[in-house]
PDB file of N, CA and C in Angstrom:
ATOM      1  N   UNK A   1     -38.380-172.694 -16.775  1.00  0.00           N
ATOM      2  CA  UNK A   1     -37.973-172.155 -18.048  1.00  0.00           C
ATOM      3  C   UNK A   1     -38.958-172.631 -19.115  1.00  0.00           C
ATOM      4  N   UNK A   2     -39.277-171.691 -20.154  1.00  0.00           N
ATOM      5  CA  UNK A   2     -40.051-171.757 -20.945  1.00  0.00           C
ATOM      6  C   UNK A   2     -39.319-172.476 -22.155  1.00  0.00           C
ATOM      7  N   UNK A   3     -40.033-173.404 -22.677  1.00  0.00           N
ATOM      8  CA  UNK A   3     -39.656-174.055 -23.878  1.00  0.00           C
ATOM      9  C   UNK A   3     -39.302-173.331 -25.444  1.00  0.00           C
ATOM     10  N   UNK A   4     -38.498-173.265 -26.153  1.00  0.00           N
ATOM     11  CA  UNK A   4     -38.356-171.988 -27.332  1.00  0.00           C
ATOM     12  C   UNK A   4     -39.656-171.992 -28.100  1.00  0.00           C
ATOM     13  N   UNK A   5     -39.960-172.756 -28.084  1.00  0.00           N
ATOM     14  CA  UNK A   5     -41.806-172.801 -29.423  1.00  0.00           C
ATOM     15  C   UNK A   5     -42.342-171.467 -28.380  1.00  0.00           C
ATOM     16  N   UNK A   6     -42.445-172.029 -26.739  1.00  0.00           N
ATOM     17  CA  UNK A   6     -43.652-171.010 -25.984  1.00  0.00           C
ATOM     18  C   UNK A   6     -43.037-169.513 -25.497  1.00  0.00           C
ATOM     19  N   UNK A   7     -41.341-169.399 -25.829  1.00  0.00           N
ATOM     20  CA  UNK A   7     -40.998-168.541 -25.774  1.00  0.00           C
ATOM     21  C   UNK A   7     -41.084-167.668 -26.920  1.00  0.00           C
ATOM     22  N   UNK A   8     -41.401-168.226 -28.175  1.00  0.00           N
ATOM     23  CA  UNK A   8     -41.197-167.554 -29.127  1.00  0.00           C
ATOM     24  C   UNK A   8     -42.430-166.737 -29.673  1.00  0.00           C
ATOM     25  N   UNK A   9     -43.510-167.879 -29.108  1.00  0.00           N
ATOM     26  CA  UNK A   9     -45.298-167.557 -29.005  1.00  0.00           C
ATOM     27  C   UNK A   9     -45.927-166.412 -28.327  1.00  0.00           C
ATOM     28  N   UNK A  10     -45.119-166.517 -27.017  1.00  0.00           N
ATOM     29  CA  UNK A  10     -45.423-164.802 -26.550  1.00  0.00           C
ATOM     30  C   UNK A  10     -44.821-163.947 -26.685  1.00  0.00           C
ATOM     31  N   UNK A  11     -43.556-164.045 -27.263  1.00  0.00           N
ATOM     32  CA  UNK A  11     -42.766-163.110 -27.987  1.00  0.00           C
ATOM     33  C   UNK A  11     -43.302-162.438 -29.249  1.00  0.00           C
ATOM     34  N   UNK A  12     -44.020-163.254 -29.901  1.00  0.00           N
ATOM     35  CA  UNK A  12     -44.572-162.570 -30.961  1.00  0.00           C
ATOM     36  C   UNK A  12     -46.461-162.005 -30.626  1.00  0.00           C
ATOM     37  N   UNK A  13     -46.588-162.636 -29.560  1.00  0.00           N
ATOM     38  CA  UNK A  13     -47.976-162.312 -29.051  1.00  0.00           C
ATOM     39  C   UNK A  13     -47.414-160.955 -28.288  1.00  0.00           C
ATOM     40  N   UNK A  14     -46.552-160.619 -27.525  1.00  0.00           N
ATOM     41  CA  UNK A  14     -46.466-159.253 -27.085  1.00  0.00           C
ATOM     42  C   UNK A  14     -46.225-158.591 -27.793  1.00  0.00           C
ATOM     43  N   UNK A  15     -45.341-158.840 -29.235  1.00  0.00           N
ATOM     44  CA  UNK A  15     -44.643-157.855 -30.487  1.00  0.00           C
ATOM     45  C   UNK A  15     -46.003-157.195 -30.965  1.00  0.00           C
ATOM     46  N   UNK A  16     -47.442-158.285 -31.457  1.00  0.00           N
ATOM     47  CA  UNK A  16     -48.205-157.812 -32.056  1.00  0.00           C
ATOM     48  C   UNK A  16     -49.171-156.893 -31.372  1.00  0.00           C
ATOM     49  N   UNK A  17     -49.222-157.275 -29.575  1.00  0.00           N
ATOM     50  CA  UNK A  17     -50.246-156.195 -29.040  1.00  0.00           C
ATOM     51  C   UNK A  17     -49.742-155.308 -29.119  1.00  0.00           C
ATOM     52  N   UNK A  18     -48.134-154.750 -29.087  1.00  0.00           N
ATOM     53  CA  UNK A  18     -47.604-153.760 -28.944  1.00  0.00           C
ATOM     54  C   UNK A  18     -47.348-152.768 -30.334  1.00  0.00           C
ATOM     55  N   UNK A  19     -47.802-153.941 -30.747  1.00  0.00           N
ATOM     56  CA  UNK A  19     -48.430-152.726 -32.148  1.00  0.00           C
ATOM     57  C   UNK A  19     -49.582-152.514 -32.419  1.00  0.00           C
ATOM     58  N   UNK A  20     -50.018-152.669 -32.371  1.00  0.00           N
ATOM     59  CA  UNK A  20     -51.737-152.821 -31.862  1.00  0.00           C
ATOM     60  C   UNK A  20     -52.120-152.049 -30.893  1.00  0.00           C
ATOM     61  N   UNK A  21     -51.361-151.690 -30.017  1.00  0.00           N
ATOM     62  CA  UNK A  21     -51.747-150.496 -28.951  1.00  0.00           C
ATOM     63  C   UNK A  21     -50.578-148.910 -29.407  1.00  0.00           C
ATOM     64  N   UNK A  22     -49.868-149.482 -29.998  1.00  0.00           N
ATOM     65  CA  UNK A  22     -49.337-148.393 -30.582  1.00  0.00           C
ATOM     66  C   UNK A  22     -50.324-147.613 -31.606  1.00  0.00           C
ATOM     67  N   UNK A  23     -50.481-148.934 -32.696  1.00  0.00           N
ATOM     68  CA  UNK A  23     -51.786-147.794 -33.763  1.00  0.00           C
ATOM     69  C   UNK A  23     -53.018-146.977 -32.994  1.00  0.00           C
ATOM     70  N   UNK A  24     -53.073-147.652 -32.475  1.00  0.00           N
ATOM     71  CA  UNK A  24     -54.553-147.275 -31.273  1.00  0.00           C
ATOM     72  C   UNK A  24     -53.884-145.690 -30.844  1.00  0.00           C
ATOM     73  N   UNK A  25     -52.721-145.803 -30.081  1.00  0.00           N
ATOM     74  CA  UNK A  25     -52.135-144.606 -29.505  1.00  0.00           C
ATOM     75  C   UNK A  25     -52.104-143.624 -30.891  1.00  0.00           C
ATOM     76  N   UNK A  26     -51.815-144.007 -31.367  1.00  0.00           N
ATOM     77  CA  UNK A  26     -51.158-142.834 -32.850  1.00  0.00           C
ATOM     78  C   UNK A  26     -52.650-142.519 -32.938  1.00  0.00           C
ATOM     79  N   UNK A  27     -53.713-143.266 -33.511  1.00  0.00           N
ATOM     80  CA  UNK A  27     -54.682-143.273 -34.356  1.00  0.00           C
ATOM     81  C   UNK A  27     -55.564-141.911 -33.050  1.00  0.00           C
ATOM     82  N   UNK A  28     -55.595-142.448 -32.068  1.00  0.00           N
ATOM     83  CA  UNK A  28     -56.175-141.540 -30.987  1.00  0.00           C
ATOM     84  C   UNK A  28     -55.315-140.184 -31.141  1.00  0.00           C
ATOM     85  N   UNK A  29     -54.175-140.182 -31.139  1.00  0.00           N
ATOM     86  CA  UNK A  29     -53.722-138.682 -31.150  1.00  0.00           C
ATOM     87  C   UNK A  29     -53.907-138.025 -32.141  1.00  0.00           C
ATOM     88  N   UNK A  30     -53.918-138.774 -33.796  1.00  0.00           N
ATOM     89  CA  UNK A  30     -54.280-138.112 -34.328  1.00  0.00           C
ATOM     90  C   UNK A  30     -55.677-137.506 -34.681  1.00  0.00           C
ATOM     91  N   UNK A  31     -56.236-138.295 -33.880  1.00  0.00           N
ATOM     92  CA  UNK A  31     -57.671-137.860 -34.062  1.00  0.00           C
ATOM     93  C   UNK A  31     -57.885-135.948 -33.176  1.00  0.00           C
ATOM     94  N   UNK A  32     -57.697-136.218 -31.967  1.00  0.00           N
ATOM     95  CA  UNK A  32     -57.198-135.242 -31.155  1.00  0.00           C
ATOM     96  C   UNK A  32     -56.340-134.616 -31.332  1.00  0.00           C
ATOM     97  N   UNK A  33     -55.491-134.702 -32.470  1.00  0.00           N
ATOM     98  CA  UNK A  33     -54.874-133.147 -32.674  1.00  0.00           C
ATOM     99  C   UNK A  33     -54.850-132.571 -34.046  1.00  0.00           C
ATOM    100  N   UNK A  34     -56.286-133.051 -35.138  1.00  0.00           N
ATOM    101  CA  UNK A  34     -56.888-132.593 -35.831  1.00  0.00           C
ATOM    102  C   UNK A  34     -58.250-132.139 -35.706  1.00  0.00           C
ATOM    103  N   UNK A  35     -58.357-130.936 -36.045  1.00  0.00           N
ATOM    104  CA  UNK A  35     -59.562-130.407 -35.685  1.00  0.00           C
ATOM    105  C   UNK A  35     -60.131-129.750 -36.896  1.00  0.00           C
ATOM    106  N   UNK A  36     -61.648-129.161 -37.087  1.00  0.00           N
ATOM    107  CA  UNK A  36     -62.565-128.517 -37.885  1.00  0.00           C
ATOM    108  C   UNK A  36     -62.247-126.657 -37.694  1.00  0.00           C
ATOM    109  N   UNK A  37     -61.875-126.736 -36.229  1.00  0.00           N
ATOM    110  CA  UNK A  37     -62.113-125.065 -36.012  1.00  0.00           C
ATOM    111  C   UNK A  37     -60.706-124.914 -36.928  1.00  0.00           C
ATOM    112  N   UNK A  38     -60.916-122.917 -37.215  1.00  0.00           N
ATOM    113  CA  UNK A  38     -60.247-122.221 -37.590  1.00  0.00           C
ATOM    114  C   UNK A  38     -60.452-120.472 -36.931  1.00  0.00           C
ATOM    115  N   UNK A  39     -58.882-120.371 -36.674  1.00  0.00           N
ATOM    116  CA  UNK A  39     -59.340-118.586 -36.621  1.00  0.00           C
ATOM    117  C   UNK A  39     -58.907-117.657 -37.603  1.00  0.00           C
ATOM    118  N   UNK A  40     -59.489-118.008 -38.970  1.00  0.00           N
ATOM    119  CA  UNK A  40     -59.766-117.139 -40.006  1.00  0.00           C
ATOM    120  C   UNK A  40     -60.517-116.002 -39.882  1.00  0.00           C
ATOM    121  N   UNK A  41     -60.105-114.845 -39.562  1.00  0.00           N
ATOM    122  CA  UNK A  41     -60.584-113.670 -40.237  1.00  0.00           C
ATOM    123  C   UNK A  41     -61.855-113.602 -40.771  1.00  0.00           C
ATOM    124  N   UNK A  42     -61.675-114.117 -41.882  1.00  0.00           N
ATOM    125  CA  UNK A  42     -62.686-113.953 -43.247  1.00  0.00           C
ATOM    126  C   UNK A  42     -64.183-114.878 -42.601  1.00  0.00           C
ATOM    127  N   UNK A  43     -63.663-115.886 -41.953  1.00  0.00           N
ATOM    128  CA  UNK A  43     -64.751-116.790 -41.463  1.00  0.00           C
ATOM    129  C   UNK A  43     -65.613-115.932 -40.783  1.00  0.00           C
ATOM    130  N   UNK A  44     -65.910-114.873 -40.530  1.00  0.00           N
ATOM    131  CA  UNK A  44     -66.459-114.147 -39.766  1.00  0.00           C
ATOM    132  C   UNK A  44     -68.351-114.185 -39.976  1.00  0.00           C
ATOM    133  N   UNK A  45     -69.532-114.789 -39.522  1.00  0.00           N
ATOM    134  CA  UNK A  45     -70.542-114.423 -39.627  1.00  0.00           C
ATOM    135  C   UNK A  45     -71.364-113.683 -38.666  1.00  0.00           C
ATOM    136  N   UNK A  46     -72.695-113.098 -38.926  1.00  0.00           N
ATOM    137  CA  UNK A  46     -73.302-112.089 -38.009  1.00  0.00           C
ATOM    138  C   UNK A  46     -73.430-112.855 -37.099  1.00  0.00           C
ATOM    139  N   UNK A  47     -74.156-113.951 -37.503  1.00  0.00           N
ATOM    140  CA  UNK A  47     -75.104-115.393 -35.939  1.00  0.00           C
ATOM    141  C   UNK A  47     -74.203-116.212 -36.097  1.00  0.00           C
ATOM    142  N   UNK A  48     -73.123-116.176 -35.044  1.00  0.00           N
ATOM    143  CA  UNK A  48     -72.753-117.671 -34.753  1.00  0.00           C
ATOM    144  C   UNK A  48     -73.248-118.608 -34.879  1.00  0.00           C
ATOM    145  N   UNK A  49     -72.381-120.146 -35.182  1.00  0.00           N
ATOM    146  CA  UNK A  49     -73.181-121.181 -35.108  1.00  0.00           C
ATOM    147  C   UNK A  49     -73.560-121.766 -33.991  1.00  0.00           C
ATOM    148  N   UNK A  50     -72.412-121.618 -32.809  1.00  0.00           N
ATOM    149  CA  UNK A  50     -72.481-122.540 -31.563  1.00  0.00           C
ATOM    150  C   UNK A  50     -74.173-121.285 -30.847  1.00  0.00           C
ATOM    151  N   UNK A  51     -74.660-120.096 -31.507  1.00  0.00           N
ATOM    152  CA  UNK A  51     -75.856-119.870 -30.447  1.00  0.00           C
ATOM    153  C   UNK A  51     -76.940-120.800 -31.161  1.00  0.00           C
ATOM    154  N   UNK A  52     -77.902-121.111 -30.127  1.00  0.00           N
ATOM    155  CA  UNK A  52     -78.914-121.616 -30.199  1.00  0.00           C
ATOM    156  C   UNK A  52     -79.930-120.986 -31.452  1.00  0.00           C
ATOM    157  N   UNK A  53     -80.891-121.526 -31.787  1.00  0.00           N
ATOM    158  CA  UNK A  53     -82.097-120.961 -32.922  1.00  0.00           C
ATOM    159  C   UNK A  53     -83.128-120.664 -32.125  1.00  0.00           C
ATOM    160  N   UNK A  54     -84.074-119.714 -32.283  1.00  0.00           N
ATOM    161  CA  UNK A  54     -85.420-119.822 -31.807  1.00  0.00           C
ATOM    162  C   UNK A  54     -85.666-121.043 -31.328  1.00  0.00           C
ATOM    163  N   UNK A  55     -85.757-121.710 -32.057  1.00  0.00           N
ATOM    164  CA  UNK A  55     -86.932-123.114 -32.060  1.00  0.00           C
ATOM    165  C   UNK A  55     -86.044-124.038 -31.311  1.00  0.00           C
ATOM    166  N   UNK A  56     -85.368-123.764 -31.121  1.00  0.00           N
ATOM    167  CA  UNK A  56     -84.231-125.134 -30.502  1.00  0.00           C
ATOM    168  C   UNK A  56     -83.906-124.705 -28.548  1.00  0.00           C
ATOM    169  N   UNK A  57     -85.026-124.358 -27.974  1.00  0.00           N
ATOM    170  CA  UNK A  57     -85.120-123.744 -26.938  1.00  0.00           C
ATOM    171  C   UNK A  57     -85.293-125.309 -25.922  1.00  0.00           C
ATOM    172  N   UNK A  58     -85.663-126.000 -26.546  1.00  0.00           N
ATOM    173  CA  UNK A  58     -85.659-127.300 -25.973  1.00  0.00           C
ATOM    174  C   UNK A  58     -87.314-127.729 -25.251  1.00  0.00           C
ATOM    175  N   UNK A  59     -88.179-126.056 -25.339  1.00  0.00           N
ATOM    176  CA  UNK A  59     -89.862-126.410 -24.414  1.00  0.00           C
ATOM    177  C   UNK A  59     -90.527-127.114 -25.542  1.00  0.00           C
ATOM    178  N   UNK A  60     -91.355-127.377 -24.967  1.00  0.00           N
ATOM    179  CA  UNK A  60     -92.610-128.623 -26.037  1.00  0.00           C
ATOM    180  C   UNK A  60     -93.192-126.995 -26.732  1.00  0.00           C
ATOM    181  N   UNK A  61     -93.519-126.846 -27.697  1.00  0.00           N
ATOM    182  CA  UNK A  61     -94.522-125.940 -28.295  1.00  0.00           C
ATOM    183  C   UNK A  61     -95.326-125.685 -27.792  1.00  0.00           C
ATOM    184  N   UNK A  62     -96.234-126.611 -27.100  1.00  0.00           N
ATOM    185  CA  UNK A  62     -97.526-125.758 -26.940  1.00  0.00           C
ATOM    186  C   UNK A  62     -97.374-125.590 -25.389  1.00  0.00           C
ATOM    187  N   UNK A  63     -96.023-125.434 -24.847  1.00  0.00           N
ATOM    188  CA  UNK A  63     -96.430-124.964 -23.596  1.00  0.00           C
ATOM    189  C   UNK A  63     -96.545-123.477 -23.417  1.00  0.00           C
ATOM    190  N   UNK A  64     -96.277-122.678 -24.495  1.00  0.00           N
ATOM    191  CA  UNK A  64     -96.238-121.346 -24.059  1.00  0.00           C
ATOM    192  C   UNK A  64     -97.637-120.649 -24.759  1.00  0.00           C
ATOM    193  N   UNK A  65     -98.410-121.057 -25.218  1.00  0.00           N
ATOM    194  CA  UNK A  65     -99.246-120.928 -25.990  1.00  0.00           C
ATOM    195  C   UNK A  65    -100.433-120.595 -25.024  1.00  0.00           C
ATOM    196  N   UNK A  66    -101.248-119.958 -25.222  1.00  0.00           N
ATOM    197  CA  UNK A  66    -102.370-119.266 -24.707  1.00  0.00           C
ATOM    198  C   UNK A  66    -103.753-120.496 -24.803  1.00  0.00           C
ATOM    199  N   UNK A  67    -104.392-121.031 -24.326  1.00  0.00           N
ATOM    200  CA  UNK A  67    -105.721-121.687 -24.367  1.00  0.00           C
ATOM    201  C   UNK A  67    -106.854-120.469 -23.818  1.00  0.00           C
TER     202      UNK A  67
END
């Protein structure tokens, strides 16, 4: 049997991880169930953003280039 001081020590040492993994839990969900997207209508542009640009093809420049 545990003495009341060392019972009371991890009693409050489990109280505090368990809030401590609670914020963690909350803080994670809310991260994950706020988001940037929208399906607005109006948001509508010609070039998507998620396609690629010309230049962002990922080759070095001068590999396509003529010598």
């Amino acid at each position: 049997m545990l003495p009341l001081s060392a019972f009371n020590l991890m009693r409050s040492f489990f109280n505090n991880l368990f809030r401590w993994i609670l914020l963690l839990v909350l803080a994670a969900a809310s991260l994950a169930l706020s988001g940037c997207a929208t399906e607005d209508p109006e948001n509508a542009s010609a070039r998507p953003w998620n396609q690629p640009r010309g230049w962002e093809s990922g080759y070095p420049t001068q590999m396509f280039q003529g010598r």
